[in-house]
Protein backbone atom coordinates (compact mmCIF):
# COMPACT_ATOMS: atom_id res chain seq x y z
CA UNK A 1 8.54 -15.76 22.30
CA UNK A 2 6.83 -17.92 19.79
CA UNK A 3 7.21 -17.24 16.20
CA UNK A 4 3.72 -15.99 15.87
CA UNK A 5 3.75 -13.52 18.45
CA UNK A 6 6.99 -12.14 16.65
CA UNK A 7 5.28 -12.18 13.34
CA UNK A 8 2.19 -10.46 15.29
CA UNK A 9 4.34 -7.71 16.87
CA UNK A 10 6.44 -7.05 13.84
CA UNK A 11 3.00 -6.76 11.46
CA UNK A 12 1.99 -4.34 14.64
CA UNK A 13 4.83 -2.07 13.84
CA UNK A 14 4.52 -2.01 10.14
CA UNK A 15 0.99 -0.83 10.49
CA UNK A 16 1.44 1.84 12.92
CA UNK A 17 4.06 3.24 10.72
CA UNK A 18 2.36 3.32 7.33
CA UNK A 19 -0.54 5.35 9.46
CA UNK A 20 1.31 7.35 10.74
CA UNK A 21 3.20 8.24 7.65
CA UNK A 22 -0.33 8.54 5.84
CA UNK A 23 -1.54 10.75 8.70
CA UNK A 24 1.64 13.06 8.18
CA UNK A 25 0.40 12.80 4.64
CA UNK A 26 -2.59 14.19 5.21
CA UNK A 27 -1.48 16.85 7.33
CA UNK A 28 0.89 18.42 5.09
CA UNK A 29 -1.73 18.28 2.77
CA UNK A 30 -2.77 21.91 2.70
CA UNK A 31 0.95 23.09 2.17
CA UNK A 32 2.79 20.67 -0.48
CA UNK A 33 1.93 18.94 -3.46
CA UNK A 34 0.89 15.40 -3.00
CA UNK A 35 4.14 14.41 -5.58
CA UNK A 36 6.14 15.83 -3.50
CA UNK A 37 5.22 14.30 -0.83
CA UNK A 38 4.90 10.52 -2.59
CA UNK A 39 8.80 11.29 -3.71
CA UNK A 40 9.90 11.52 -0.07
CA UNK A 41 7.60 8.57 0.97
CA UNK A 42 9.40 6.52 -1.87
CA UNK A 43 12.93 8.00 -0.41
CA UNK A 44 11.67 5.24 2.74
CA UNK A 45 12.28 2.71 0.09
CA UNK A 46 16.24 4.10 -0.46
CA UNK A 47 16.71 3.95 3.44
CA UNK A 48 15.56 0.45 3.41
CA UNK A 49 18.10 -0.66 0.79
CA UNK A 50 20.72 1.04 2.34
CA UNK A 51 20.26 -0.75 5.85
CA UNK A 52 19.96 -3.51 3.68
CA UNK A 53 23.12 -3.30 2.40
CA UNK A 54 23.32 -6.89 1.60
CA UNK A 55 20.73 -6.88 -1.20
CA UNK A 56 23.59 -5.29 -3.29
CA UNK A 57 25.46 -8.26 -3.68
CA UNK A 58 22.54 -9.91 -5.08
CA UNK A 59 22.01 -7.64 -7.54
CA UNK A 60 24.33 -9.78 -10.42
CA UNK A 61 22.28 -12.43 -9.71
CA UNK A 62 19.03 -10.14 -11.31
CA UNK A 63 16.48 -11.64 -13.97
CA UNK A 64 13.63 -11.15 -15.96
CA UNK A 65 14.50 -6.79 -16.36
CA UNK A 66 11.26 -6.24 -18.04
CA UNK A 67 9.18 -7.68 -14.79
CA UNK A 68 11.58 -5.23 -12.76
CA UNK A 69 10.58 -2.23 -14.88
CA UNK A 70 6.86 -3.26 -15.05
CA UNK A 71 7.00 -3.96 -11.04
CA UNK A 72 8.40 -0.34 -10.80
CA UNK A 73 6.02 1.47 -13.40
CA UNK A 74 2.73 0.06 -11.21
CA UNK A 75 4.25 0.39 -7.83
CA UNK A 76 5.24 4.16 -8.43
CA UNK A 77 1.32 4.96 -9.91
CA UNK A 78 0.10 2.73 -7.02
CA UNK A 79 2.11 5.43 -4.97
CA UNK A 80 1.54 8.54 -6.17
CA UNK A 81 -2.16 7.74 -6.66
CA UNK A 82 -2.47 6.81 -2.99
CA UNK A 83 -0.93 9.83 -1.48
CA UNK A 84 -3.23 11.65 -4.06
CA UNK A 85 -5.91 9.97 -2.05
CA UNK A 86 -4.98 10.32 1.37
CA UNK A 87 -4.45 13.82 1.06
CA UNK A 88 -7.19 15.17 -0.64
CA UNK A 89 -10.00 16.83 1.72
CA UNK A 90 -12.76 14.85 -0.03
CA UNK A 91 -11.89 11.41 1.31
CA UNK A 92 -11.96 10.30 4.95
CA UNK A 93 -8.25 8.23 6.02
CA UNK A 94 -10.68 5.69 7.43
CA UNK A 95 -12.23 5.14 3.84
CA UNK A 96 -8.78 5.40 1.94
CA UNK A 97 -7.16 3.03 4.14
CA UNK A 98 -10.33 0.24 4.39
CA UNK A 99 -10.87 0.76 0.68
CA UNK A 100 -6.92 -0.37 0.13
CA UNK A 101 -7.83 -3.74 0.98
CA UNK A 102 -9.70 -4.26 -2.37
CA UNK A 103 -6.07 -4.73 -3.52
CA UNK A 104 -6.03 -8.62 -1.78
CA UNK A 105 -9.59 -8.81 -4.16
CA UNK A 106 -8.33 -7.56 -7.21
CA UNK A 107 -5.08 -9.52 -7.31
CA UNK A 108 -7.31 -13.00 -7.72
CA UNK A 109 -8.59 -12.37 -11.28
CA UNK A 110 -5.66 -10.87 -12.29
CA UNK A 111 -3.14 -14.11 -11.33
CA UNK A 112 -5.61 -15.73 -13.25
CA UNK A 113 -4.82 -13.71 -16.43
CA UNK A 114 -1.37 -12.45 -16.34
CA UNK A 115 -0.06 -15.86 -13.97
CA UNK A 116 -2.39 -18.43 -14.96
CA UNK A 117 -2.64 -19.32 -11.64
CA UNK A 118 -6.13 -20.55 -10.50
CA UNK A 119 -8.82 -19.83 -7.15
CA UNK A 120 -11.27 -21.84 -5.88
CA UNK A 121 -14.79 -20.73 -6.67
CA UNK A 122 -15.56 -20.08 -2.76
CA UNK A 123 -12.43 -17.26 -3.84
CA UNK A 124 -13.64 -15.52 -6.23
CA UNK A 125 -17.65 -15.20 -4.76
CA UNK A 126 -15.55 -13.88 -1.34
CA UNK A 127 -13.84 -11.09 -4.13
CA UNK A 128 -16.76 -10.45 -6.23
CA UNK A 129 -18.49 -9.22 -2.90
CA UNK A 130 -15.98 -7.71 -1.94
CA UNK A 131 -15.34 -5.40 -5.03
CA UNK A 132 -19.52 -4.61 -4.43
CA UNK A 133 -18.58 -3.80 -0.84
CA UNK A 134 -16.04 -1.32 -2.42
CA UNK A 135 -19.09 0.14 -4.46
CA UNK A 136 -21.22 0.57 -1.60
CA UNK A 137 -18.08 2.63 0.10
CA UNK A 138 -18.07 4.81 -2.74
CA UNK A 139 -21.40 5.09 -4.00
CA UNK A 140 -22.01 8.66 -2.92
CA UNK A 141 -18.76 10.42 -4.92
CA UNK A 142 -19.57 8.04 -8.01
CA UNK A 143 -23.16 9.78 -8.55
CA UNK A 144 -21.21 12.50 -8.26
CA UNK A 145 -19.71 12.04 -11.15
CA UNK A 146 -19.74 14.44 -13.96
CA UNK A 147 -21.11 17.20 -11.52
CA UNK A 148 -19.03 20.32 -10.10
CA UNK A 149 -18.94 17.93 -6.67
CA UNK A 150 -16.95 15.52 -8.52
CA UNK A 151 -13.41 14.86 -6.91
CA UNK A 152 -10.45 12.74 -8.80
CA UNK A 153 -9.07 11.67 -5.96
CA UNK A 154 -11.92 9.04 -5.89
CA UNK A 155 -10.65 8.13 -9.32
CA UNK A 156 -7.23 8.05 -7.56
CA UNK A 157 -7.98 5.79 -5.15
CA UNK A 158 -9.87 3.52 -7.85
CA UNK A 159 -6.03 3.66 -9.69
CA UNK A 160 -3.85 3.04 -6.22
CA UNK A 161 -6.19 -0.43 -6.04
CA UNK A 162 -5.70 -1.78 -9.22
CA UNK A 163 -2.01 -0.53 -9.31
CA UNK A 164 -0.99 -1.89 -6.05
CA UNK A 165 -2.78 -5.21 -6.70
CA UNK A 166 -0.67 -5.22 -10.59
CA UNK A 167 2.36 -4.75 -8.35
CA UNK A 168 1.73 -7.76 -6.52
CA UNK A 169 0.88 -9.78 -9.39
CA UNK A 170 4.19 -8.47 -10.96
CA UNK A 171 6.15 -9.54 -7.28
CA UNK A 172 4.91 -13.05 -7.62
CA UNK A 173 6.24 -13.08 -11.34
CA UNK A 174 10.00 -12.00 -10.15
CA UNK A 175 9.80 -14.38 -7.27
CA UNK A 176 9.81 -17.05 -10.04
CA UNK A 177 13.17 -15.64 -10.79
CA UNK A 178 15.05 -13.35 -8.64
CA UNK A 179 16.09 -13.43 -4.68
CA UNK A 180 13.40 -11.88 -2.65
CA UNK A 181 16.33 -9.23 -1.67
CA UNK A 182 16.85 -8.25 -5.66
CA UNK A 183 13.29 -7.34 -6.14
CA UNK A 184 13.41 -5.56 -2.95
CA UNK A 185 16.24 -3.05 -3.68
CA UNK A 186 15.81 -2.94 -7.51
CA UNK A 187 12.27 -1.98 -6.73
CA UNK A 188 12.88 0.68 -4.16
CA UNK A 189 15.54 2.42 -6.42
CA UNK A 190 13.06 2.56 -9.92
CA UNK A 191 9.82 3.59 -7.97
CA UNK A 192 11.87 6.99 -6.45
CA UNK A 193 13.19 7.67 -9.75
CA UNK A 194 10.04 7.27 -11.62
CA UNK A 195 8.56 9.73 -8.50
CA UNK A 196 11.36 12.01 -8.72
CA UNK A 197 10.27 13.15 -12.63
CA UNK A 198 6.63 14.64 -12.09
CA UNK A 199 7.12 15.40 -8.19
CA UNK A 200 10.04 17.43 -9.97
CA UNK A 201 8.17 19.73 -11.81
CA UNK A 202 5.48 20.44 -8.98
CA UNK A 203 8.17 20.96 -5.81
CA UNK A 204 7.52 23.89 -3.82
CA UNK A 205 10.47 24.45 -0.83
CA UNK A 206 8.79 23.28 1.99
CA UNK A 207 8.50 25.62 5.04
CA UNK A 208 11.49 25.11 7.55
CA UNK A 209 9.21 24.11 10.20
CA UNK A 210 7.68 20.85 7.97
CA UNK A 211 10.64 19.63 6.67
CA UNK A 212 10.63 17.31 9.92
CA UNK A 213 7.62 15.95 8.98
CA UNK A 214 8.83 15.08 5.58
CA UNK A 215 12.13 13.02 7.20
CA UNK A 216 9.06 11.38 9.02
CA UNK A 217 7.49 10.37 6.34
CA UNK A 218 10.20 8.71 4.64
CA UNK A 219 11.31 7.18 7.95
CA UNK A 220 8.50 5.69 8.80
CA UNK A 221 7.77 4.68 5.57
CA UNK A 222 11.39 2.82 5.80
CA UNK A 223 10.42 1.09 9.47
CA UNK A 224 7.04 0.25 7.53
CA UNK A 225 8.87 -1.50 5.16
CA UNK A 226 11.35 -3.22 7.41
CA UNK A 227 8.51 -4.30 9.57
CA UNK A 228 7.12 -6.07 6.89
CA UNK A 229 9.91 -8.08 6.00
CA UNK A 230 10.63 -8.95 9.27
CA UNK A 231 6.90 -9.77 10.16
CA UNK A 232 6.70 -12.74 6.93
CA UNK A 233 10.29 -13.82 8.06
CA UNK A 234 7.86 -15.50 11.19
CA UNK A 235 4.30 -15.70 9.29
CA UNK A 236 2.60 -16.28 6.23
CA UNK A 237 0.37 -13.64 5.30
CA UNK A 238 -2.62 -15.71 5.80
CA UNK A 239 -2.31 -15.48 9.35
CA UNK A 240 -1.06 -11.74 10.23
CA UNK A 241 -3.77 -10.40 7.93
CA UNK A 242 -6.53 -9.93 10.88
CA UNK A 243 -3.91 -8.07 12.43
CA UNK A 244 -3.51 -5.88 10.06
CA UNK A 245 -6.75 -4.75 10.10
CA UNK A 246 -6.15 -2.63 13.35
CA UNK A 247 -5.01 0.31 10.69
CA UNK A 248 -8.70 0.56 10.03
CA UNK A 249 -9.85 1.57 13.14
CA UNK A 250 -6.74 3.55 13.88
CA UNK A 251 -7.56 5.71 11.06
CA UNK A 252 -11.31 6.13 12.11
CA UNK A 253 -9.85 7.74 15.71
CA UNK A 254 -6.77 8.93 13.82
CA UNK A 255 -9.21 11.22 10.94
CA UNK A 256 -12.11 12.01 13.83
CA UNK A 257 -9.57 13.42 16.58
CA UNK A 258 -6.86 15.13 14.15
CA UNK A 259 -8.97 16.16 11.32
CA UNK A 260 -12.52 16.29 12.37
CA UNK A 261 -13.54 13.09 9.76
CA UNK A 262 -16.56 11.08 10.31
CA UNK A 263 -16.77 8.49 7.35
CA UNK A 264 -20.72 8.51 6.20
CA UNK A 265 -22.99 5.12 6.19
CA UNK A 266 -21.99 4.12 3.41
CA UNK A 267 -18.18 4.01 3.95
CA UNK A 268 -18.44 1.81 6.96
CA UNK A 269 -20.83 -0.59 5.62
CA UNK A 270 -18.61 -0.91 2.19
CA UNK A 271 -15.74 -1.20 4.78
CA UNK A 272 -16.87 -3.72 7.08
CA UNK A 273 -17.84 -5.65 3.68
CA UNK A 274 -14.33 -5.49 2.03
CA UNK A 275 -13.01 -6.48 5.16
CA UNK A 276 -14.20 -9.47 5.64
CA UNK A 277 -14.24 -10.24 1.95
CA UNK A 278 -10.32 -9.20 2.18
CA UNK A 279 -9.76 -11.49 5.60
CA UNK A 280 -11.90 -14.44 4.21
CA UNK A 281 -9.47 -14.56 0.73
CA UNK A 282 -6.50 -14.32 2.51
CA UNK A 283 -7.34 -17.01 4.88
CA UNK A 284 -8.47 -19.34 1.89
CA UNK A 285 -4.78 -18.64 -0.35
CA UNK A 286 -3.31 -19.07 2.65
CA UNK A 287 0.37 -17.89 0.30
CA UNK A 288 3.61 -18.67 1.54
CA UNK A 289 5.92 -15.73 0.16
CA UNK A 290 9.44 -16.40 0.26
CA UNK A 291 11.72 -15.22 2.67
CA UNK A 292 13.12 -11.93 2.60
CA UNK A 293 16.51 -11.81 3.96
CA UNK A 294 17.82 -8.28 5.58
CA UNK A 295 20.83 -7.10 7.17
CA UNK A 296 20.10 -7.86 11.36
């Protein structure tokens, strides 16, 4: 088996987990808070560093604390504004998950300021139509704004974007620095404690019957994880991104069948337009992230 169709199946398996993590999400919407709920999809993050129990011996070799702390900060708003997202009622999976991609967009402008590192023009036309596309998705709930039909978690999903694409920029900043396996476990311990304080003043005691579905969660959001590594240990991101992009239609049958969603004209056109946008960037960068080394 070739190294692409390992990097292919691995990228498989990391998206099929974060769904169905997100759909788990959204089903124990109605019954927990959605802090709760980010804490024990961060707790995936503590599984992965202790299978990885070789990123610990890396640790003395750590640099550049403030990027670790700033890496941490965005990641854990990137996270609890997501599950915010995914489990409010107003906004289709489909459109959370397609409107995620605007994170590949956003991260172009801001390597320029916070990196210094430059894009080709043909790069940023390819983001600047796909940020529009992510205005056409969204159109509807931002008239709403200011009106009693006004929801925040499209203001949450807005915040996940930029967070998760400032937690990318911040990556790139401690690769300069630090093994791949530092930022890895440093990261997943500071995002679940920086969870763990508001998630701890919202907790409810889940019902016996759902705590199953909250070890879910945070397993799959481990095997997510894992997948991921494992996946760029093969491929550069470049060329597992149109794989990827099965999550979209996923969620589409995943939100229709189990929850009865059907994502307006406007979602799927925005969609289909921050898709491509998101594809055409990452084929164009074409990065080569360093290798992430993991216990076997």
């Amino acid at each position: 088996m070739g190294h692409a169709t390992k990097g292919a199946l691995w990228t498989l398996a990391s998206a099929f987990s974060f769904m169905a993590a997100n759909l788990l999400i959204k089903h124990l919407s109605a019954k927990l808070p959605a802090l709760e709920m980010a804490l024990f999809r961060s707790a995936g993050g503590l599984i992965l560093v202790v299978v990885a129990w070789r990123a610990f011996l890396h640790l003395r070799q750590l640099q550049d604390p403030q990027g670790h702390l700033i890496r941490a900060a965005v990641g854990a708003v990137s996270l609890m504004a997501l599950v915010h997202a995914y489990s409010s009622p107003a906004l289709p999976v489909a459109l959370v998950t397609a409107f995620m991609y605007t994170r590949v967009l956003l991260v172009i402008p801001m390597q320029r300021v916070f990196l210094g590192e430059r894009a080709g023009r043909r790069v940023w036309i390819a983001a600047g139509i796909g940020i529009v596309g992510a205005l056409v998705a969204l159109w509807p709930r931002l008239m709403a704004i200011g009106t009693p039909h006004w929801d925040w978690a499209v203001a949450s999903l807005v915040i996940a974007a930029f967070a998760g694409a400032g937690s990318q920029i911040a990556m790139r900043r401690l690769a300069r620095t630090n093994p791949a396996s530092v930022v890895v476990a440093v990261a997943a311990i500071l995002v679940s404690a920086i969870v763990a304080v508001p998630a701890s003043s919202v907790m409810v005691e889940p019902p016996a019957d759902d705590l199953p579905w909250l070890a879910g969660i945070a397993v799959l959001s481990a095997c997510a994880q894992w997948s991921t590594v494992r996946s760029y240990k093969h491929a550069s991101p470049a060329v597992l991104m149109p794989i990827t992009l099965i999550d979209v239609p996923v969620a589409l049958s995943a939100g229709y069948l189990l929850f009865g969603e059907m994502p307006g004209v406007n979602a799927v056109v925005g969609a289909v337009i921050i898709i491509a946008a998101a594809a055409y960037v990452t084929s164009m960068t074409d990065a080569r992230p360093r290798r992430i080394r993991v216990a076997a």
